[in-house]
PDB file of N, CA and C in Angstrom:
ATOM      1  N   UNK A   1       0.849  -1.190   0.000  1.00  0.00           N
ATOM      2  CA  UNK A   1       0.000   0.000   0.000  1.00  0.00           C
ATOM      3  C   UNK A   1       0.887   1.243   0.000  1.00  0.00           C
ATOM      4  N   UNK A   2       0.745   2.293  -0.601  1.00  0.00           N
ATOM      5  CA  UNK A   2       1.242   3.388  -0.794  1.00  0.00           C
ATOM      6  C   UNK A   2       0.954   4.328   0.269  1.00  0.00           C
ATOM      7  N   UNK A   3       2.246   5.317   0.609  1.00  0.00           N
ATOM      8  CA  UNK A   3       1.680   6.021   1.598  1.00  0.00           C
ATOM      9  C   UNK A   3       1.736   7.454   0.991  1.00  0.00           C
ATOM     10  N   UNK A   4      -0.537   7.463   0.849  1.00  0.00           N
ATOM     11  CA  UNK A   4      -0.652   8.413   0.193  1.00  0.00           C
ATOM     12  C   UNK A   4      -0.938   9.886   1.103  1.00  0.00           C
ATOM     13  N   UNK A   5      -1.288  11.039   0.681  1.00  0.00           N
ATOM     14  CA  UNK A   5      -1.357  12.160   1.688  1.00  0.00           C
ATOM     15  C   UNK A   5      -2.653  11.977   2.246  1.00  0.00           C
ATOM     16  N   UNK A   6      -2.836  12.787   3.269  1.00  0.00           N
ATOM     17  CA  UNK A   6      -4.101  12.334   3.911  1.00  0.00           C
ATOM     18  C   UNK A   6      -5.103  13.168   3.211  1.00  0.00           C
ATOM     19  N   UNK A   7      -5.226  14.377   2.568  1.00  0.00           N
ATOM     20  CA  UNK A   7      -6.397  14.654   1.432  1.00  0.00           C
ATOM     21  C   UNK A   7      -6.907  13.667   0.574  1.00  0.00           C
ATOM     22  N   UNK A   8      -6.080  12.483   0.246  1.00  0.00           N
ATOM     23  CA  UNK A   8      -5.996  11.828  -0.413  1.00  0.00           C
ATOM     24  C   UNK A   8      -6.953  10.733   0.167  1.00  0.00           C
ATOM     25  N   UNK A   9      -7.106  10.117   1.187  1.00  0.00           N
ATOM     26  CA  UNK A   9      -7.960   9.426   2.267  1.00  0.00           C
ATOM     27  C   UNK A   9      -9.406   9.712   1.867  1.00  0.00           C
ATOM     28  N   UNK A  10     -10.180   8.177   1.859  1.00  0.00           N
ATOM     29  CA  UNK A  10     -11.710   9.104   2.336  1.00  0.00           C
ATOM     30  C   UNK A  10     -11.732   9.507   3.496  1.00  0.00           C
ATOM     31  N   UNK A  11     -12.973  10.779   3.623  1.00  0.00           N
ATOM     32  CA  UNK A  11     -13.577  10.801   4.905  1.00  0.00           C
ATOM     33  C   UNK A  11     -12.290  11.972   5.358  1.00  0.00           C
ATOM     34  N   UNK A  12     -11.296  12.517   4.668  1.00  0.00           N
ATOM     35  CA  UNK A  12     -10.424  13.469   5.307  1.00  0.00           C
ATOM     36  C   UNK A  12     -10.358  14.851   4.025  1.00  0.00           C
ATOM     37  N   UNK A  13     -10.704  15.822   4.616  1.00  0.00           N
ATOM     38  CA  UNK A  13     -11.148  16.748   3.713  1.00  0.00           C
ATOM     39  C   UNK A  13      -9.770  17.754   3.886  1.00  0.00           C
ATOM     40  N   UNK A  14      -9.679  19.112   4.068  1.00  0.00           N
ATOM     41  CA  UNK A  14      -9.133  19.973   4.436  1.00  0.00           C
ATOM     42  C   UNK A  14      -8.501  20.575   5.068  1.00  0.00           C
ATOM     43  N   UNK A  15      -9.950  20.333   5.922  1.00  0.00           N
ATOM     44  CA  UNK A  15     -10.158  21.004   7.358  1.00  0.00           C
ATOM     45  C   UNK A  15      -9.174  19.622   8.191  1.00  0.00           C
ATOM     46  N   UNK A  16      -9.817  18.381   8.372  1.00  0.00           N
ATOM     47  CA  UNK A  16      -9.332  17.584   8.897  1.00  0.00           C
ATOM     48  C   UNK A  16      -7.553  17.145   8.753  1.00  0.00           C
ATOM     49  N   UNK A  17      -7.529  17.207   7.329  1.00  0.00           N
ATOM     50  CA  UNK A  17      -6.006  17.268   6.867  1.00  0.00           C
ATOM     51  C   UNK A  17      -5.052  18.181   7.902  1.00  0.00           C
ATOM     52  N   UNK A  18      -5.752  19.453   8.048  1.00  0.00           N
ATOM     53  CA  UNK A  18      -4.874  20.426   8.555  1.00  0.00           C
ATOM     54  C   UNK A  18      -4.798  20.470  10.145  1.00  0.00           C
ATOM     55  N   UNK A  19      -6.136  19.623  10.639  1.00  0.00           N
ATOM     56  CA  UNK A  19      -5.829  19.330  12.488  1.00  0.00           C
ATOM     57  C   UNK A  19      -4.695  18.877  11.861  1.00  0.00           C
ATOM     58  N   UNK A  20      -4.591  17.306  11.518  1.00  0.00           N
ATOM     59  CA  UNK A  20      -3.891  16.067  11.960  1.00  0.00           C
ATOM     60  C   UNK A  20      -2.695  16.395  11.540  1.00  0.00           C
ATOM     61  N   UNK A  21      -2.165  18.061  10.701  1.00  0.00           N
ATOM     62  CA  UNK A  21      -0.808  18.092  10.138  1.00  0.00           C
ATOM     63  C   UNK A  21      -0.422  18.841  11.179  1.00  0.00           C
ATOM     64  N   UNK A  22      -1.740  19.929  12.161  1.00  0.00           N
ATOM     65  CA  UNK A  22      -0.820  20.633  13.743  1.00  0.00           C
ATOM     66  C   UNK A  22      -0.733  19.337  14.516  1.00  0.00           C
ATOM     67  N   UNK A  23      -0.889  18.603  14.362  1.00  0.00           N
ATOM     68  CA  UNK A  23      -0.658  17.270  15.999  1.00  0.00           C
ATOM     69  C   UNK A  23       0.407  16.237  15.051  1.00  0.00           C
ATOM     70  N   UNK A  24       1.069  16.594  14.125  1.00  0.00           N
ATOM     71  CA  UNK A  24       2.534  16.255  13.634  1.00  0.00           C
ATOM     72  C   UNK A  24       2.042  14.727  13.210  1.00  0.00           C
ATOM     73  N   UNK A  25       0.778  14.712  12.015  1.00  0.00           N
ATOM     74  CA  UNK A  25       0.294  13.680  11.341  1.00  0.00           C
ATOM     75  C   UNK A  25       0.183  14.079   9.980  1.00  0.00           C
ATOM     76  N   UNK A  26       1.348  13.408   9.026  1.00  0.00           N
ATOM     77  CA  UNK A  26       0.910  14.151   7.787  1.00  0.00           C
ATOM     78  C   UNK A  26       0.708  13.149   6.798  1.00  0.00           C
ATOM     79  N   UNK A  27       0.642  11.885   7.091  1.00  0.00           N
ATOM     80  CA  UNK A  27       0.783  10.956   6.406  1.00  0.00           C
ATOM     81  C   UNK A  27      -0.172   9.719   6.238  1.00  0.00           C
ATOM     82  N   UNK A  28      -0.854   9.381   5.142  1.00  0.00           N
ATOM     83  CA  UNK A  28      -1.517   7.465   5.615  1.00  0.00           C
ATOM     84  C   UNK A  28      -1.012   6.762   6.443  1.00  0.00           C
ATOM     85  N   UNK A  29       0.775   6.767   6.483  1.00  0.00           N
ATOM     86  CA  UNK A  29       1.462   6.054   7.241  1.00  0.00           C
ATOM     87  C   UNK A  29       1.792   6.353   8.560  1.00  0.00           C
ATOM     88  N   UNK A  30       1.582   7.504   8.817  1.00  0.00           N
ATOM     89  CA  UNK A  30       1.584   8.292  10.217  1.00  0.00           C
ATOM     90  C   UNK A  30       0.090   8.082  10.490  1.00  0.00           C
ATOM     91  N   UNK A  31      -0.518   8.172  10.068  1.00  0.00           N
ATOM     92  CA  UNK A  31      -2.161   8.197  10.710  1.00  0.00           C
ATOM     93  C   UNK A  31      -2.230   6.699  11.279  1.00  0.00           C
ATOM     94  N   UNK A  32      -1.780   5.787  10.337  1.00  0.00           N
ATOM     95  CA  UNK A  32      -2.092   4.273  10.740  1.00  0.00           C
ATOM     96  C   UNK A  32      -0.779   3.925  11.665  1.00  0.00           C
ATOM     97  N   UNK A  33       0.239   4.626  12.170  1.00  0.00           N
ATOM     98  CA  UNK A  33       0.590   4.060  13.051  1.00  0.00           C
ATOM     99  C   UNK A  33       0.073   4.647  14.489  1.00  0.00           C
ATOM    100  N   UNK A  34      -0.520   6.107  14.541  1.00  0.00           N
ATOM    101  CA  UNK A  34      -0.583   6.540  15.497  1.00  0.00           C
ATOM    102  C   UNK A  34      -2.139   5.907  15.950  1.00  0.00           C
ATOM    103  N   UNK A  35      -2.908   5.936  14.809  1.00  0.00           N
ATOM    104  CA  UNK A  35      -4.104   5.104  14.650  1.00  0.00           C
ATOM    105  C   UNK A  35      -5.499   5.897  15.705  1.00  0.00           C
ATOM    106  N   UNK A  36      -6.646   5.762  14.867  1.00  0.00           N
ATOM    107  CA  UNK A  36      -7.572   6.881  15.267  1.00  0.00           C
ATOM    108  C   UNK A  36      -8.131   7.466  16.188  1.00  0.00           C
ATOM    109  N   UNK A  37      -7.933   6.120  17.483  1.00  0.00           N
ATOM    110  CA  UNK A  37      -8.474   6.606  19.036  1.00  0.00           C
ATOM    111  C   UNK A  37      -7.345   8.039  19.392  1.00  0.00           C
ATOM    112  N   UNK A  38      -5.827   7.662  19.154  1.00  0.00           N
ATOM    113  CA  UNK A  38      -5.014   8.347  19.156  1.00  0.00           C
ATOM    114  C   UNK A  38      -4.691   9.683  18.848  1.00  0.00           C
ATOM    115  N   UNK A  39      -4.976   9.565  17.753  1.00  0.00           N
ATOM    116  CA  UNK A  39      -5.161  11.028  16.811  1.00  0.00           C
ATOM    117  C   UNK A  39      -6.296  11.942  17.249  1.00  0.00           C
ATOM    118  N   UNK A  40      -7.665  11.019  17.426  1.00  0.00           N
ATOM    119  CA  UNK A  40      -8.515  12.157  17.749  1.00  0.00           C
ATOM    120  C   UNK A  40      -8.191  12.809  19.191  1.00  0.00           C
ATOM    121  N   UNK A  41      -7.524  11.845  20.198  1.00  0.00           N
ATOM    122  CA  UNK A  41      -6.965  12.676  21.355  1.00  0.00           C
ATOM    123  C   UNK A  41      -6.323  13.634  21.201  1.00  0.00           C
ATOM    124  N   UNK A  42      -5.024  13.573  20.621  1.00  0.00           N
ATOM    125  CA  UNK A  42      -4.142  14.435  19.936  1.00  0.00           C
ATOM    126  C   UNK A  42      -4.584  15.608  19.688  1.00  0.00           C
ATOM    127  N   UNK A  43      -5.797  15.713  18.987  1.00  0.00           N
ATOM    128  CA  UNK A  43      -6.089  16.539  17.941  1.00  0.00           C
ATOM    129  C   UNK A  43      -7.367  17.521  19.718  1.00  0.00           C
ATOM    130  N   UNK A  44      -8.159  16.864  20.201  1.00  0.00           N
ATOM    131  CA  UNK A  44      -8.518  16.847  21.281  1.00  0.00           C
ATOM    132  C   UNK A  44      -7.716  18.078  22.302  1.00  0.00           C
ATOM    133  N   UNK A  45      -6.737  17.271  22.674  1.00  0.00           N
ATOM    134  CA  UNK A  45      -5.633  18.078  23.817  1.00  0.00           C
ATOM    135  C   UNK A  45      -5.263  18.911  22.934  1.00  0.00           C
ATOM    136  N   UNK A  46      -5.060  19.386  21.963  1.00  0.00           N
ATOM    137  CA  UNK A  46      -4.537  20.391  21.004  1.00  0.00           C
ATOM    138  C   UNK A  46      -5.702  21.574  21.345  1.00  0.00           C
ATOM    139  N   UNK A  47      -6.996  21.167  21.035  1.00  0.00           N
ATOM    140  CA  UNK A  47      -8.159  22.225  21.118  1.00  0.00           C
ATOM    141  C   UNK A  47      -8.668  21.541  22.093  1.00  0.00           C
ATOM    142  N   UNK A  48      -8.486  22.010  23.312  1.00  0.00           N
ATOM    143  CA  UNK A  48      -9.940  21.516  24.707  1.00  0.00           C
ATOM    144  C   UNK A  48     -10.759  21.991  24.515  1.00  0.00           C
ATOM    145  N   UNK A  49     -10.907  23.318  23.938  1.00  0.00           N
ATOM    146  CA  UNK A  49     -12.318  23.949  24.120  1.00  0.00           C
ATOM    147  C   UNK A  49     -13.384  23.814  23.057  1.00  0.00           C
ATOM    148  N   UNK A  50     -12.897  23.146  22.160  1.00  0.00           N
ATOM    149  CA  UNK A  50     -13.668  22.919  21.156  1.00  0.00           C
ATOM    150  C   UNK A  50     -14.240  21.674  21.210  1.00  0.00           C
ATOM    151  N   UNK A  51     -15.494  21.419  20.460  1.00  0.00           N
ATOM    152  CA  UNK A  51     -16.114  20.057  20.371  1.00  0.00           C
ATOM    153  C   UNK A  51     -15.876  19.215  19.334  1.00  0.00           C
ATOM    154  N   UNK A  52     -15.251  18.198  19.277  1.00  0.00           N
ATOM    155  CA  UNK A  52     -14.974  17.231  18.093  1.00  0.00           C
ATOM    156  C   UNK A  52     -15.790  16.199  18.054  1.00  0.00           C
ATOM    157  N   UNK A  53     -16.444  16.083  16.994  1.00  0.00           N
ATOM    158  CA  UNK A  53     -17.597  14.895  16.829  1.00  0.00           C
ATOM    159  C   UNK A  53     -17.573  13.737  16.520  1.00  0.00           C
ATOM    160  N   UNK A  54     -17.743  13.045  17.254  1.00  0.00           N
ATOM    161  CA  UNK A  54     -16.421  11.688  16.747  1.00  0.00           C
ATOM    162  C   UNK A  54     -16.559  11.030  15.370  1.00  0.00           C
ATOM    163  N   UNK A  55     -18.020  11.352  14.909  1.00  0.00           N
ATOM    164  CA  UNK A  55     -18.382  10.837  13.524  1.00  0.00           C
ATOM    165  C   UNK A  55     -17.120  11.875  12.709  1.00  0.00           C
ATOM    166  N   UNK A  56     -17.024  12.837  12.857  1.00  0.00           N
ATOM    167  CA  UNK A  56     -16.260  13.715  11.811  1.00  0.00           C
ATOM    168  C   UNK A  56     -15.067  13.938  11.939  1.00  0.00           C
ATOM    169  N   UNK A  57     -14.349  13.085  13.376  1.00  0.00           N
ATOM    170  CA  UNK A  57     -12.898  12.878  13.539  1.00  0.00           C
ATOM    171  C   UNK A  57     -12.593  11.477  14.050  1.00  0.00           C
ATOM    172  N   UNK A  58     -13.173  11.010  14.833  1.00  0.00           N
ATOM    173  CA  UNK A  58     -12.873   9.622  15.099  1.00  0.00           C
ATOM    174  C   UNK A  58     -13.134   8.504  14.035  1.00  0.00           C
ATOM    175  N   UNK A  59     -14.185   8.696  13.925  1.00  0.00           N
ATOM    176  CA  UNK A  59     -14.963   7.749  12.712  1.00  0.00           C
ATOM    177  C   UNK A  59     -14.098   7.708  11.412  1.00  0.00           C
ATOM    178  N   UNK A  60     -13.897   9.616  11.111  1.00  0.00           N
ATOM    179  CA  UNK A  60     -13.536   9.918   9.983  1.00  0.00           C
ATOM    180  C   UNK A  60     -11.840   9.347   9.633  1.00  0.00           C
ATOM    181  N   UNK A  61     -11.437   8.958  10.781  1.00  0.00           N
ATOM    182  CA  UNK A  61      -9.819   8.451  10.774  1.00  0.00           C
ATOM    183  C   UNK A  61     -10.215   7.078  10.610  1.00  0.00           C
ATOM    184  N   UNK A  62     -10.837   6.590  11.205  1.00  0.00           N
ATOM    185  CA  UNK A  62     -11.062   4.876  11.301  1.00  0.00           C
ATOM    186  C   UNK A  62     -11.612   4.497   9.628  1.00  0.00           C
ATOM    187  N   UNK A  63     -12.558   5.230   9.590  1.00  0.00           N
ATOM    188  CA  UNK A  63     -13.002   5.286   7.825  1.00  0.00           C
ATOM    189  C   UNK A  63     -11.540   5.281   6.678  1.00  0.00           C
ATOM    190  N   UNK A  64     -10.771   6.529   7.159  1.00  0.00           N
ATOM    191  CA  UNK A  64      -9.893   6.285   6.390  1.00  0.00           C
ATOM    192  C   UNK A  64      -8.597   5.577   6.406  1.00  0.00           C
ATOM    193  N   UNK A  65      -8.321   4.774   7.266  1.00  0.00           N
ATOM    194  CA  UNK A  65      -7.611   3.676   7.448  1.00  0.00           C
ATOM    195  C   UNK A  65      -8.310   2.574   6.952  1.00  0.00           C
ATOM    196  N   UNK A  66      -9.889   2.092   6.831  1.00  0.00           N
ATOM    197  CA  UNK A  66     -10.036   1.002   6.057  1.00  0.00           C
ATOM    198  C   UNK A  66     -10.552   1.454   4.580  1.00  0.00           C
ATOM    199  N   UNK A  67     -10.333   2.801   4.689  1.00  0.00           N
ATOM    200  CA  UNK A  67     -10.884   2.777   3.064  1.00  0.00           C
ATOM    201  C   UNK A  67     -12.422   2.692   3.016  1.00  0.00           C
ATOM    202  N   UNK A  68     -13.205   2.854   3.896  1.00  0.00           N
ATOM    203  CA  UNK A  68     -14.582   3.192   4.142  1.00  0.00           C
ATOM    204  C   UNK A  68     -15.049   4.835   4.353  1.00  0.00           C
ATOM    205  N   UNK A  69     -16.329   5.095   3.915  1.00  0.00           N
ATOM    206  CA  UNK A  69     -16.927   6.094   4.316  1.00  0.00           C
ATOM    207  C   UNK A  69     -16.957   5.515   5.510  1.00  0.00           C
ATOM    208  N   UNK A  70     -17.316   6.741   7.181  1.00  0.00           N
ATOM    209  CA  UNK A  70     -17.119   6.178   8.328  1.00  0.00           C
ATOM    210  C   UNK A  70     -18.537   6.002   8.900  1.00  0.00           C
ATOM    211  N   UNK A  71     -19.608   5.868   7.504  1.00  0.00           N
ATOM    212  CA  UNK A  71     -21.071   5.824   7.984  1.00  0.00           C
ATOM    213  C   UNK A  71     -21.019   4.236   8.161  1.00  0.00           C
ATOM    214  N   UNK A  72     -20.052   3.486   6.775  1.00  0.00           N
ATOM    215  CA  UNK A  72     -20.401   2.084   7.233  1.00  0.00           C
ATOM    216  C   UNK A  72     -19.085   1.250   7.960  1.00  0.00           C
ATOM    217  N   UNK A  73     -18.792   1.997   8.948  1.00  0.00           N
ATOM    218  CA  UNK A  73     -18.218   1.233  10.081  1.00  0.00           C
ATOM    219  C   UNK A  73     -19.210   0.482  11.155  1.00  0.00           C
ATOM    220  N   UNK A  74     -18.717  -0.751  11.614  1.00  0.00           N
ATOM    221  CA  UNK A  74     -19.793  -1.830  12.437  1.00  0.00           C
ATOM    222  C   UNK A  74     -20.006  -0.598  13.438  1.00  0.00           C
ATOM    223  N   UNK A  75     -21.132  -1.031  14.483  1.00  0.00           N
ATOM    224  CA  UNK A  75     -21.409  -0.196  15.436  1.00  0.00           C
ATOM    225  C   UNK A  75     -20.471  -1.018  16.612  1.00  0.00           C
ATOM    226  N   UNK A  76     -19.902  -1.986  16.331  1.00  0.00           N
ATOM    227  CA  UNK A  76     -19.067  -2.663  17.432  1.00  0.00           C
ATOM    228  C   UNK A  76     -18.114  -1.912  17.403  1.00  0.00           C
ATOM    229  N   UNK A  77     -17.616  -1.579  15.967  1.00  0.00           N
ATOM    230  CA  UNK A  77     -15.931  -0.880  16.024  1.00  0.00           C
ATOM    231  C   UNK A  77     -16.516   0.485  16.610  1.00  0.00           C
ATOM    232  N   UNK A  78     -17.298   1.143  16.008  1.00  0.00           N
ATOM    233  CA  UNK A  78     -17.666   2.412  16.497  1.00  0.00           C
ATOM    234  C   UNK A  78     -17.694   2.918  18.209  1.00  0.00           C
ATOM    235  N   UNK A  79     -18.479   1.263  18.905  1.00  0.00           N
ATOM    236  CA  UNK A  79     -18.419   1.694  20.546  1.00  0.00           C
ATOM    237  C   UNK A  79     -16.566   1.383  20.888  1.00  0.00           C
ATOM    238  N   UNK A  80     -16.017   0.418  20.655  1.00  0.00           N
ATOM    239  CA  UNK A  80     -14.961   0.030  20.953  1.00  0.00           C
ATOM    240  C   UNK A  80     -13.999   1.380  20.742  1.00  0.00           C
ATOM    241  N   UNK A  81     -14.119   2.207  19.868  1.00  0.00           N
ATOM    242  CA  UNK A  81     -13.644   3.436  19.101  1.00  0.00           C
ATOM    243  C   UNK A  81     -13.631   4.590  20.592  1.00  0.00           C
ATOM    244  N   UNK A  82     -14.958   4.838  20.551  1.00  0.00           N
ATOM    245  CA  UNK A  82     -15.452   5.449  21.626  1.00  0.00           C
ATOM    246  C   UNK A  82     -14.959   5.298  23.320  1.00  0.00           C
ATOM    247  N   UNK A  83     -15.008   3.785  23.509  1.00  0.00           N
ATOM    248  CA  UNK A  83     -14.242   3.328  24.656  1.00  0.00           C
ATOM    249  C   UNK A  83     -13.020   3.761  25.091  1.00  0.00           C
ATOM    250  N   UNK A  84     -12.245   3.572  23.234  1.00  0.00           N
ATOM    251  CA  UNK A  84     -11.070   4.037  23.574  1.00  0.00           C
ATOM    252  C   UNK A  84     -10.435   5.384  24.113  1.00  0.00           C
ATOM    253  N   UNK A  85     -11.429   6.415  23.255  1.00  0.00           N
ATOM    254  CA  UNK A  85     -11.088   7.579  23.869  1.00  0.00           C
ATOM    255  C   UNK A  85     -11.391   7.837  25.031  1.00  0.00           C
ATOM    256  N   UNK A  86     -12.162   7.299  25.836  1.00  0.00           N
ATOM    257  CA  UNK A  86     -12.671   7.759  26.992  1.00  0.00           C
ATOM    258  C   UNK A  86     -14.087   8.108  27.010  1.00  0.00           C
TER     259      UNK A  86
END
């Protein structure tokens, strides 16, 4: 698998590209090692005061590590997802 940029990802637009490049993620291959419970913390402790929705950052990382939109992720991975962050 190629390690493509993360615009390049489904489910990672712009906006999202540009959290995960301030929390020192610029890569498919950086995203999947730091991997999505991770990142959305990251991205989290970076902005406390803001609200991150996990469909549009958690989901949206897990989506793009399998190459899914993150609507059809199981609802098992989704709670397990959730767990993880806290």
């Amino acid at each position: 698998m190629q390690n493509r940029k993360l615009i390049e990802l489904k489910n990672i637009g712009k906006k999202i590209a540009g959290r995960l490049s301030e929390v020192g993620i610029f890569s498919e291959d950086e995203l999947r090692r730091v991997g999505a419970a991770e990142a959305h913390r990251m991205i989290r402790e970076k902005y406390p005061d803001e609200t991150l929705p996990v469909c549009y950052y958690l989901y949206s990382f897990e989506g793009a590590l399998r190459d899914k939109h993150w609507n059809d992720i199981s609802q098992e991975r989704k709670l397990e997802l959730k767990r993880m962050i806290g």
